[in-house]
Every structure is written in C-alpha cells, then in structure tokens.
N, C-alpha and C. Protein backbone atom coordinates (compact mmCIF):
# COMPACT_ATOMS: atom_id res chain seq x y z
N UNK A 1 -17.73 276.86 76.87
CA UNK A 1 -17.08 276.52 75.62
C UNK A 1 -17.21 275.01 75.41
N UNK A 2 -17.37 274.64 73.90
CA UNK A 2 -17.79 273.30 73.89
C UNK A 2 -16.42 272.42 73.79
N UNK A 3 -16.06 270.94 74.02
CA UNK A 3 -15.08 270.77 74.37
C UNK A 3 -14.57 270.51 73.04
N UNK A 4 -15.23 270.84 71.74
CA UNK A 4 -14.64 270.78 70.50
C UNK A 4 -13.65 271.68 69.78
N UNK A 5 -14.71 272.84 70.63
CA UNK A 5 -13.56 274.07 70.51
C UNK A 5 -12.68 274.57 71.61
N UNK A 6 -12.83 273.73 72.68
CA UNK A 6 -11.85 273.75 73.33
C UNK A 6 -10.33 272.93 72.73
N UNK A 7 -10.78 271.63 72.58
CA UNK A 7 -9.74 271.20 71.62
C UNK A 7 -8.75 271.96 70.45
N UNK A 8 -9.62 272.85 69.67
CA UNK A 8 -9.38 273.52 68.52
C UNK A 8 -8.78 274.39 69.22
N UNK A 9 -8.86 275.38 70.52
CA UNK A 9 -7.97 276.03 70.88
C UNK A 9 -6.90 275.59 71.34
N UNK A 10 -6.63 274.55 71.99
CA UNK A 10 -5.70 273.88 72.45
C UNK A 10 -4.57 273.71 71.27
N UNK A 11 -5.29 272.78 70.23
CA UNK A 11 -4.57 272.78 68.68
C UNK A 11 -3.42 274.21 68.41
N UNK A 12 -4.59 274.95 68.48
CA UNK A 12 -4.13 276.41 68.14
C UNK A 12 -2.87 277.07 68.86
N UNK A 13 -2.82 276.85 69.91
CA UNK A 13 -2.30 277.67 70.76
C UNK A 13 -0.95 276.58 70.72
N UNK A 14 -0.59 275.29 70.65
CA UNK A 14 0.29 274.28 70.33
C UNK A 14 0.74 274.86 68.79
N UNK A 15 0.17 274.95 68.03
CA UNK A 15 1.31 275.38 66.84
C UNK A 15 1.88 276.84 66.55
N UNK A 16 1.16 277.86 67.24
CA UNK A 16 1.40 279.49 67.65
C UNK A 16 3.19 278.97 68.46
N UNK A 17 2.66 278.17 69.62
CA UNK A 17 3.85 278.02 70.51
C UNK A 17 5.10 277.12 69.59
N UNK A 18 4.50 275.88 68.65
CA UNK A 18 5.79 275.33 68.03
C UNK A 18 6.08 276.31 66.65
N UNK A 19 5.37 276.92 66.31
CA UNK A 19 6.25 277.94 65.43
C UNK A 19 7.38 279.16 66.19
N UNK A 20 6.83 279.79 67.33
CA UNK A 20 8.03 280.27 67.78
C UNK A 20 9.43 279.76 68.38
N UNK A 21 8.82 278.45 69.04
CA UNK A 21 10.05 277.46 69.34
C UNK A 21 10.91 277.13 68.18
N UNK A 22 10.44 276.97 66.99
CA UNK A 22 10.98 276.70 66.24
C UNK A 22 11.86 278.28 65.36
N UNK A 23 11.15 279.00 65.87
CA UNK A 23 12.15 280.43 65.19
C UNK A 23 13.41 280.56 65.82
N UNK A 24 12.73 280.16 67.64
CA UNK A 24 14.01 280.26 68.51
C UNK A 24 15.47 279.15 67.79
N UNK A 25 14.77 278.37 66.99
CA UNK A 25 16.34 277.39 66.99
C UNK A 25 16.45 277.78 65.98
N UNK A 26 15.92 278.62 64.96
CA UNK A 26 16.70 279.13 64.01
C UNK A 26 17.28 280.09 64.09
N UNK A 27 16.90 281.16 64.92
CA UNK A 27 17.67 282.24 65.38
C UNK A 27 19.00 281.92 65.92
N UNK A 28 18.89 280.54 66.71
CA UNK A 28 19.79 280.32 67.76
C UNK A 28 20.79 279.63 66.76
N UNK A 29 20.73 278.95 65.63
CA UNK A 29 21.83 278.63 64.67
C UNK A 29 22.37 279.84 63.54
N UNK A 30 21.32 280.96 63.61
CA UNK A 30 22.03 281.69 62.53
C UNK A 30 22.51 283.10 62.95
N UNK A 31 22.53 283.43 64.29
CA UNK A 31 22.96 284.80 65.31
C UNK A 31 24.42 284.16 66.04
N UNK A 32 25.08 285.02 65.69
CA UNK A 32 26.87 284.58 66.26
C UNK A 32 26.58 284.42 67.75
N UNK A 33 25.30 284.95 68.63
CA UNK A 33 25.38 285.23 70.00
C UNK A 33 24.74 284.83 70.43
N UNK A 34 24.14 284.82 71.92
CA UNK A 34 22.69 283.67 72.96
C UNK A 34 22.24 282.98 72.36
N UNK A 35 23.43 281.39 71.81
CA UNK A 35 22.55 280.07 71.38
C UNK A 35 21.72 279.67 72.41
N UNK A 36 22.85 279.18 73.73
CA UNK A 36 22.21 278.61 74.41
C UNK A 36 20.76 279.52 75.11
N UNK A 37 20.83 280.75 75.16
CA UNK A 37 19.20 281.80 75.66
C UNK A 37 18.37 281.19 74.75
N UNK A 38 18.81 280.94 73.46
CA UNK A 38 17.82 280.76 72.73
C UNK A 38 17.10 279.43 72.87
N UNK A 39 18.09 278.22 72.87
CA UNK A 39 17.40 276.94 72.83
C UNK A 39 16.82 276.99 74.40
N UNK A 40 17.34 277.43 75.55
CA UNK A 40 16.45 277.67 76.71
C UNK A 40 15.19 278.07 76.18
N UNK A 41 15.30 278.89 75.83
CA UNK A 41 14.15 280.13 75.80
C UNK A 41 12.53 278.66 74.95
N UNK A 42 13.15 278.21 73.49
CA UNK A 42 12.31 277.57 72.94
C UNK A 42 11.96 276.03 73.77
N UNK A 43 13.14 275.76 74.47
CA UNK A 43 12.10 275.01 75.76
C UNK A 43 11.39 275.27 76.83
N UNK A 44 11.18 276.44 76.88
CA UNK A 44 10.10 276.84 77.65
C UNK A 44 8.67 277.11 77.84
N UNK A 45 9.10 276.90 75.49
CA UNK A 45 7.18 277.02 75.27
C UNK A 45 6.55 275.49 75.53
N UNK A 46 7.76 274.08 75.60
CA UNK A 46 6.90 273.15 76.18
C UNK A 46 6.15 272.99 77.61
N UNK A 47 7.17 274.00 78.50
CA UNK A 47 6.23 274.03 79.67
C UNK A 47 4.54 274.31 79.36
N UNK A 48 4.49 275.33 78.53
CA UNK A 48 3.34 276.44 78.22
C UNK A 48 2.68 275.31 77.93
N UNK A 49 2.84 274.16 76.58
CA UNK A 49 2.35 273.26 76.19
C UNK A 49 1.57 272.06 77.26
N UNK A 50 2.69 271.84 78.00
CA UNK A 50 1.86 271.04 79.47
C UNK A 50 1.26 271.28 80.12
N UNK A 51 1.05 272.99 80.18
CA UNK A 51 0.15 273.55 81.44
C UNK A 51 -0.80 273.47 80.49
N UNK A 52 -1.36 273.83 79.43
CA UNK A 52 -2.40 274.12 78.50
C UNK A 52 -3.02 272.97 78.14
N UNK A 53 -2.20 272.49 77.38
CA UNK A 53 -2.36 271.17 76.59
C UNK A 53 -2.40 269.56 77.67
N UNK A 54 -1.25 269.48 78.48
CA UNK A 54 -1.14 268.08 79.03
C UNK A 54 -0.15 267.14 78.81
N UNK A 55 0.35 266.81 79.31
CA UNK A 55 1.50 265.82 78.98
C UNK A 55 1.87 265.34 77.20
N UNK A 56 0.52 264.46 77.51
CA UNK A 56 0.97 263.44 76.11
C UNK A 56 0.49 264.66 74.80
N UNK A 57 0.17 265.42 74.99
CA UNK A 57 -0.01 266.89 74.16
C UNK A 57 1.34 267.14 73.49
N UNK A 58 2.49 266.92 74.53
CA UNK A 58 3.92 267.67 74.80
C UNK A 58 4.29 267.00 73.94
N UNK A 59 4.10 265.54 73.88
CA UNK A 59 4.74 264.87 73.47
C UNK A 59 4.92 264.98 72.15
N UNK A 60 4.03 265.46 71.36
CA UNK A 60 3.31 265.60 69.97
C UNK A 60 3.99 267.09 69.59
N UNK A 61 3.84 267.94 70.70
CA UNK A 61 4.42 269.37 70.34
C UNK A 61 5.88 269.23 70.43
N UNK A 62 7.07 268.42 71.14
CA UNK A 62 8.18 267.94 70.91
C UNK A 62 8.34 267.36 69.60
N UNK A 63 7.59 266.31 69.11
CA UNK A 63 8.15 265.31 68.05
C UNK A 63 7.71 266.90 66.93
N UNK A 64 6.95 267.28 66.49
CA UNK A 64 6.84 268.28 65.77
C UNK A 64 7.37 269.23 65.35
N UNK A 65 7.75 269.64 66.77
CA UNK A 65 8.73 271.34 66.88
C UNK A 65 9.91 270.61 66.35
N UNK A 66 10.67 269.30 66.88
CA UNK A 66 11.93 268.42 65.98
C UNK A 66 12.02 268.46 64.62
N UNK A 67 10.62 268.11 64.41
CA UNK A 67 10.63 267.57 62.51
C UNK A 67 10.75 269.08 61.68
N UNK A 68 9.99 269.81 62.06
CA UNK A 68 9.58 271.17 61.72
C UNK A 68 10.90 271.92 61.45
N UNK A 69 11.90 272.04 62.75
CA UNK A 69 13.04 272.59 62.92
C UNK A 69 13.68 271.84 61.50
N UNK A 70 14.03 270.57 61.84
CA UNK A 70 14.65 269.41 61.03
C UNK A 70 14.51 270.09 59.38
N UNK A 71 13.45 270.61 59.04
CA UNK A 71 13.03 270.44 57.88
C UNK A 71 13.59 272.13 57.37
N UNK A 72 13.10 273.07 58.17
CA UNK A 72 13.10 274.89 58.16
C UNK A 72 14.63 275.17 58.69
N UNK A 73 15.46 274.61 59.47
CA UNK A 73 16.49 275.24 59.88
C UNK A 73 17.62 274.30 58.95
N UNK A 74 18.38 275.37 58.53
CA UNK A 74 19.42 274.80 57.52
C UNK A 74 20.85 274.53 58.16
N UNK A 75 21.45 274.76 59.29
CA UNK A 75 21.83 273.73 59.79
C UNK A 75 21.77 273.03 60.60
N UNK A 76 21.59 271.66 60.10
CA UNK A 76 21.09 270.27 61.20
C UNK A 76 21.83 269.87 62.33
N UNK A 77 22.61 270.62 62.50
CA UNK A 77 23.84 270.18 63.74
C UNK A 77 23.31 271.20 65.00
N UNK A 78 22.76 272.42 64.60
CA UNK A 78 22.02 273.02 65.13
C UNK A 78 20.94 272.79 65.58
N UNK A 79 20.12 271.93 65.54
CA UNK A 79 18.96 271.43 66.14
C UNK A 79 19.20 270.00 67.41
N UNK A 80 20.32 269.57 67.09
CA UNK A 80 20.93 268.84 67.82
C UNK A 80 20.63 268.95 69.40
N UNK A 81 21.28 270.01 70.15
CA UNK A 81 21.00 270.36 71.59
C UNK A 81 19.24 270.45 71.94
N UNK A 82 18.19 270.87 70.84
CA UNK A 82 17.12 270.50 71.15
C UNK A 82 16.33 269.58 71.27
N UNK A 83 16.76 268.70 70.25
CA UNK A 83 16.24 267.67 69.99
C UNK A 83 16.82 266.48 70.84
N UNK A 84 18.03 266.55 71.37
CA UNK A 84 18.15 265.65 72.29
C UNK A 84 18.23 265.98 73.75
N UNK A 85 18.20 267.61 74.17
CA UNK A 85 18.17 267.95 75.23
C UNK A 85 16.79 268.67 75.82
N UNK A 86 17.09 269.86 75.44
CA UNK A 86 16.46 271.21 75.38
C UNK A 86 14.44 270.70 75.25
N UNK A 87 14.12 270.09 74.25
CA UNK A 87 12.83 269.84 73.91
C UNK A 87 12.30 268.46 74.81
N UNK A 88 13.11 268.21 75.24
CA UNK A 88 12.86 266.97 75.82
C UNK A 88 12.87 267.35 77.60
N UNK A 89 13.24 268.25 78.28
CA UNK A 89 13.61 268.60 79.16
C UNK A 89 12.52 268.89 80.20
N UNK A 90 11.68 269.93 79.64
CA UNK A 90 10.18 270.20 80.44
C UNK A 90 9.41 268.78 80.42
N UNK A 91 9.22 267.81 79.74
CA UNK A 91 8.80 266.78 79.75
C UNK A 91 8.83 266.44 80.93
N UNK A 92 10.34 265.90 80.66
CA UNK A 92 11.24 264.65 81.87
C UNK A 92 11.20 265.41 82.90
N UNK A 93 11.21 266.57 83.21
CA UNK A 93 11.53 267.47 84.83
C UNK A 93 9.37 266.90 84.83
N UNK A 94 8.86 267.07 84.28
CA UNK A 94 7.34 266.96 84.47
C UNK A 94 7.50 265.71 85.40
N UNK A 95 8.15 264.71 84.63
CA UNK A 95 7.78 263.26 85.35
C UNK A 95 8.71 263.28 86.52
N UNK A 96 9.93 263.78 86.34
CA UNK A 96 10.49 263.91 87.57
C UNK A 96 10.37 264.26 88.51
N UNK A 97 9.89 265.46 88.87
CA UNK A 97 8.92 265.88 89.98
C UNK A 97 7.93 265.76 90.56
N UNK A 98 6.71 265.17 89.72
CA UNK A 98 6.08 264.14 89.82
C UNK A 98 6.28 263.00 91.53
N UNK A 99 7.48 262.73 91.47
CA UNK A 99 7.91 261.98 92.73
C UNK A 99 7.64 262.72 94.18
N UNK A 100 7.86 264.03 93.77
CA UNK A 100 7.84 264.87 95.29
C UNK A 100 8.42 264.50 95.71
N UNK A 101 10.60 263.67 95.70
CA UNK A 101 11.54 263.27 96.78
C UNK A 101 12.84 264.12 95.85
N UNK A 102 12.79 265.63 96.56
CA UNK A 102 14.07 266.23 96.12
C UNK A 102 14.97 265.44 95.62
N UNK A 103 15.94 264.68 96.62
CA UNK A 103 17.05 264.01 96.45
C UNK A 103 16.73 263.22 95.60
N UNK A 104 16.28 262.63 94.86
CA UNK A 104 15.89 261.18 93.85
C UNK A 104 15.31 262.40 92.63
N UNK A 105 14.91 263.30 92.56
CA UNK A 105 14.59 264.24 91.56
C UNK A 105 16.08 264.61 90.95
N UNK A 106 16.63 265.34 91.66
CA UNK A 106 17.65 265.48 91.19
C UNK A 106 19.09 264.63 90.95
N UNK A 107 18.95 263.71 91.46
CA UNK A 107 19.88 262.75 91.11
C UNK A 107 18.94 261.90 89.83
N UNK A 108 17.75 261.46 89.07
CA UNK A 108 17.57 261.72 88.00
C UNK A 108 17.52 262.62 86.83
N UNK A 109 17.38 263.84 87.60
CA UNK A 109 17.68 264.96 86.76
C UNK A 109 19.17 265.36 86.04
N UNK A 110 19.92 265.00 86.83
CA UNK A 110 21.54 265.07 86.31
C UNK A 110 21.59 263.65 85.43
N UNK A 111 20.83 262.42 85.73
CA UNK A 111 21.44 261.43 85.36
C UNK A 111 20.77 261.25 83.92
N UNK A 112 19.99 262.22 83.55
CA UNK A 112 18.92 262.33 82.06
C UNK A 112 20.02 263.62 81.57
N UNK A 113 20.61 264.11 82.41
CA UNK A 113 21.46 265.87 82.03
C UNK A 113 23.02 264.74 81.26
N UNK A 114 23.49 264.15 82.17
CA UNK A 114 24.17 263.62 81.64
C UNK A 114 24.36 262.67 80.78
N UNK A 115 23.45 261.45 80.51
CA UNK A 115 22.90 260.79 79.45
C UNK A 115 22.91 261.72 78.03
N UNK A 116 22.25 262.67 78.09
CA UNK A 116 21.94 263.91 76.99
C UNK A 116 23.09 264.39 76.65
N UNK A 117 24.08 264.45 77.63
CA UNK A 117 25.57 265.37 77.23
C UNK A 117 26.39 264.34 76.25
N UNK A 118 26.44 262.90 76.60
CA UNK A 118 26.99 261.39 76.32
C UNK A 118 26.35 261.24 74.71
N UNK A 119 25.21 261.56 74.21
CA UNK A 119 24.34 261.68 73.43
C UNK A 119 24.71 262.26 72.32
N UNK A 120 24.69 263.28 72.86
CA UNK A 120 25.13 264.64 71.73
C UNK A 120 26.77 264.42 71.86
N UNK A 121 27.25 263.95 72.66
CA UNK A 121 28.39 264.08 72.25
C UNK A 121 29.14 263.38 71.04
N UNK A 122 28.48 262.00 71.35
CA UNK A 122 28.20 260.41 70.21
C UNK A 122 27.70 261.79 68.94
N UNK A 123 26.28 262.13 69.32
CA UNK A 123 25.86 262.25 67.57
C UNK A 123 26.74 263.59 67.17
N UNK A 124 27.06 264.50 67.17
CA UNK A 124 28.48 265.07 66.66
C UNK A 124 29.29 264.44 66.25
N UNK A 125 29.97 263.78 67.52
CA UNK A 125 31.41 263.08 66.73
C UNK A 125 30.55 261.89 65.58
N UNK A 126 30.43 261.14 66.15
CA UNK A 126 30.32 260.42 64.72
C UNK A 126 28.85 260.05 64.20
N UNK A 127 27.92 260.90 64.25
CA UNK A 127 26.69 260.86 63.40
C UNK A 127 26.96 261.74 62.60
N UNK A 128 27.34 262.91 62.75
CA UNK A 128 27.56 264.57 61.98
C UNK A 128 29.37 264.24 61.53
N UNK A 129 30.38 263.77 62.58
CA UNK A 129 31.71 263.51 61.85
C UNK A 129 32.66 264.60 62.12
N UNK A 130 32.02 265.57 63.07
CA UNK A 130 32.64 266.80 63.57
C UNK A 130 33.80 266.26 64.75
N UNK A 131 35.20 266.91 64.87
CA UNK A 131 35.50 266.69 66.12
C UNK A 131 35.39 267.63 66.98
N UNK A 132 35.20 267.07 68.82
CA UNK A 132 34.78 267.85 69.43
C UNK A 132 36.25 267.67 70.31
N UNK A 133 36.34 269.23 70.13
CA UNK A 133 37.48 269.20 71.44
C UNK A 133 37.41 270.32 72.10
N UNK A 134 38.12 270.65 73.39
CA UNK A 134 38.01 271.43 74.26
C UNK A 134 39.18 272.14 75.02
N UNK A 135 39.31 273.37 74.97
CA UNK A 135 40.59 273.65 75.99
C UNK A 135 40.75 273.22 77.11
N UNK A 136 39.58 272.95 77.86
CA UNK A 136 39.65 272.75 79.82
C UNK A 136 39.14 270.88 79.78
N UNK A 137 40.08 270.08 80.41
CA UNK A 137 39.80 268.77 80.47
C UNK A 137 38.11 268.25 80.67
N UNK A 138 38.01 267.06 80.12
CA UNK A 138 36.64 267.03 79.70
C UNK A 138 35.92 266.65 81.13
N UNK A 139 36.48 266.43 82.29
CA UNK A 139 35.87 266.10 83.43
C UNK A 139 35.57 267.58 83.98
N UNK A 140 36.55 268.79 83.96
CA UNK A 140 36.12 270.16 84.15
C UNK A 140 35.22 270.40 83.43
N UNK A 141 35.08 270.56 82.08
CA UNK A 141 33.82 270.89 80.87
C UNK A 141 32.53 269.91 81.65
N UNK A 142 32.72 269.04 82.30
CA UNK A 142 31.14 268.14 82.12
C UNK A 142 30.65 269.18 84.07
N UNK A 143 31.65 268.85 84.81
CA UNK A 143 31.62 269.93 85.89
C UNK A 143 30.61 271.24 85.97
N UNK A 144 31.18 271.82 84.96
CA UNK A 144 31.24 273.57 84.48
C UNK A 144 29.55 273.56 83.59
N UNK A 145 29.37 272.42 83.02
CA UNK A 145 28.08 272.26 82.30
C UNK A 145 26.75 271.94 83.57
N UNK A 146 27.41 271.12 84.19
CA UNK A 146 26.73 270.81 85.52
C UNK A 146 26.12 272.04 86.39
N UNK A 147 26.84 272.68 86.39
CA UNK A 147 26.43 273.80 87.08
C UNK A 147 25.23 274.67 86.31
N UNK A 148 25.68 275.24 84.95
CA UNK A 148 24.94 275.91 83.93
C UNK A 148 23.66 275.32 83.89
N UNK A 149 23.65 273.59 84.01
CA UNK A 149 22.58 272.88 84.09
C UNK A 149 21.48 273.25 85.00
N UNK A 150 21.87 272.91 86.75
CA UNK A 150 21.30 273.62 87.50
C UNK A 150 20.88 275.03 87.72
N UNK A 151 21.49 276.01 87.19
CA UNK A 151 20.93 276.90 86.72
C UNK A 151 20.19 277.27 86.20
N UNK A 152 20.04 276.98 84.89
CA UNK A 152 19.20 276.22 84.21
C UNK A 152 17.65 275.45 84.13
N UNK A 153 17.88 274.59 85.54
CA UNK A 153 16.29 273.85 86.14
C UNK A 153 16.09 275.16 86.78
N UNK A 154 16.46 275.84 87.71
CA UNK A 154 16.28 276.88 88.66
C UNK A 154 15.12 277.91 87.75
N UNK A 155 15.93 278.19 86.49
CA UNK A 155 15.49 279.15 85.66
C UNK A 155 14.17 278.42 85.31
N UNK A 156 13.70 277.33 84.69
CA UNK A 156 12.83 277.02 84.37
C UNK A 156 11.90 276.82 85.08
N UNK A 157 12.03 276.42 86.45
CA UNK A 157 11.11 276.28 87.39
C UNK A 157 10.42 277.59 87.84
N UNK A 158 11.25 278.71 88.17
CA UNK A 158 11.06 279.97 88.29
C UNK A 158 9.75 280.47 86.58
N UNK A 159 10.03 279.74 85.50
CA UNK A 159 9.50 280.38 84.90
C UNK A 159 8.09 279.83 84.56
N UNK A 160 8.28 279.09 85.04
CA UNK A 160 6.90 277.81 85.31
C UNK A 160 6.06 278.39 86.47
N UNK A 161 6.46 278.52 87.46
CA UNK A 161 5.93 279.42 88.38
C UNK A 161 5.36 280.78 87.65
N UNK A 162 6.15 281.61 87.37
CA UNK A 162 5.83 283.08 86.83
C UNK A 162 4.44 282.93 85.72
N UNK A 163 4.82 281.93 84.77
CA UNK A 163 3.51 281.23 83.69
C UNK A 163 2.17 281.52 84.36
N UNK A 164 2.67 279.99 85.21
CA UNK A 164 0.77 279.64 86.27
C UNK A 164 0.75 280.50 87.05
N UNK A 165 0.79 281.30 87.52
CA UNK A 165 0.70 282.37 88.29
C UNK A 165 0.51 284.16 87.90
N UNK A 166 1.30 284.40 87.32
CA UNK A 166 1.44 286.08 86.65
C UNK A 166 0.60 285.82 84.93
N UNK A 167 1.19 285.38 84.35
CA UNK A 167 0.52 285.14 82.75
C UNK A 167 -0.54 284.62 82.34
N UNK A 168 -0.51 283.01 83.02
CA UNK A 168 -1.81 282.82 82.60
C UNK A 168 -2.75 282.88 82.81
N UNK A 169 -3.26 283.59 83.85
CA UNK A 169 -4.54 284.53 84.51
C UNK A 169 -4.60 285.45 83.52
N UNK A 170 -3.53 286.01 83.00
CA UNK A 170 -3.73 287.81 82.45
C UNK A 170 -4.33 286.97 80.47
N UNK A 171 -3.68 285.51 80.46
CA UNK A 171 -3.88 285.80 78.77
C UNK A 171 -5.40 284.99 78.54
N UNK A 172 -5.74 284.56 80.08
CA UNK A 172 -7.20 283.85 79.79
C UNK A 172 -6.77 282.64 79.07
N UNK A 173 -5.78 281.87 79.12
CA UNK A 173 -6.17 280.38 78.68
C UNK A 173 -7.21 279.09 79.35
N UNK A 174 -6.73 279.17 80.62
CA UNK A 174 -7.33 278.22 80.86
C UNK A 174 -8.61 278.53 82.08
C-alpha cells in the first residue's frame, strides 16, 4: 500500500472513530443513565487512535472530537468531563507510561486525575455558574472518585491490551 493511501486510511479510520466518540457524549448527555460508561467508553476510541494513527495524530483527533462535540451536542456542560478529562486521558497515560517506573506513573497519574477534578470543578462553578454540592464531605467524594479512577486506568489498560492483541489482528488495520 502506497504511503498516500496509507495516510488516507489513517484519515479515515480517525473520523469513523471521532464521529462515534462524539455520539458517545451525546448519548452520554441526553440518556438519564451510564454517563460516566459512556464518556469512558468515547475515550477509548483515542487509544484506537494512537495505536493506528500515533501520538501527535491523537492530538488532532482530541482537539476535534472537542470542537465537533462543542458544536453537535446541545448541552455544553456535558462535554465538560471530556474535554478536560476523559479525551485527554489515553494521551497522558501514553506519556506516562512511557517512563516504565510504576510508582512515578502513578503518582502522575492521580496528580493529572486530580488537577482534572480541580478543573472541572473551577469550570462548573464559575465558568458555567452552576453550584456544585455534595451529600458526603468533599475529601470523601475526591477519595471515592479516586478509586473509580483507578478502576478506571485498570479498565483501559485491559482494553488496550484486548485492542493490540484480540481486534486488531481480526480488523486488519495495521
């Protein structure tokens, strides 16, 4: 294959993947139920994007799948957790691991998890003007998120694995 149309598939297969990412966050703002499955779920097609495509690929399929959402999903408070978490996530775990030193992986990994929580919390309260409050004290809530978090990398890593391994042999990308 010539590497022109290799490109052109690459193209291809990047906006197939940011149009469903992007259904996922509309689904995930307009279904009473699995927001958070959902915005998981639509960060997972950036993994797909890095294995296929390549890093600075991601980068382009992030700023996109943002604007795209931004523009198609009607409410903007809803795109929020992707755009400052969720889409940004397969990236940063990319560079993070990258290191090969568990302990320093994950003590950046929480410290980008929590940055992101500090984030969104700012652009709600006073970018959007919403107040955010909570029944269980906010040091339990950041706790209780912590965990979901790790869960969370677990899940994605697992599905990153399952990708390069089970799928993308069977769909012939690369």
């Amino acid at each position: 294959m010539s590497e022109r149309s290799e490109k052109t598939k690459k193209i291809a297969l990047n906006g197939i993947l940011g149009a469903v990412a992007v259904i996922c966050l509309l689904l995930a703002v307009i279904m009473p139920t699995n927001r958070i499955s959902l915005y998981a779920l639509s960060s997972f097609f950036v993994a797909v994007s890095i294995i296929e495509s390549g890093v600075r690929a991601s980068w382009l399929f992030y700023a996109a799948t943002s604007l795209l959402a931004l523009m198609i999903v009607p409410d903007k408070l809803g795109i929020v957790p992707y755009a400052i978490f969720f889409g940004l996530y397969g990236i940063i775990k990319f560079y993070i691991e990258k290191l090969n030193k568990i302990v320093i992986e994950y003590i950046l990994k929480y410290a980008f998890f929590n940055a992101c929580l500090g984030v969104a919390y700012w652009a709600v309260r006073d970018l959007f003007g919403f107040a955010v409050s909570s029944k269980l004290p906010w040091w339990l809530l950041v706790i209780a998120l912590e965990v979901v978090f790790f869960v969370y990398d677990y899940v994605y890593t697992l599905f990153v694995g399952y990708y390069r391994d089970k799928l993308r042999p069977k769909l012939k990308l690369g």
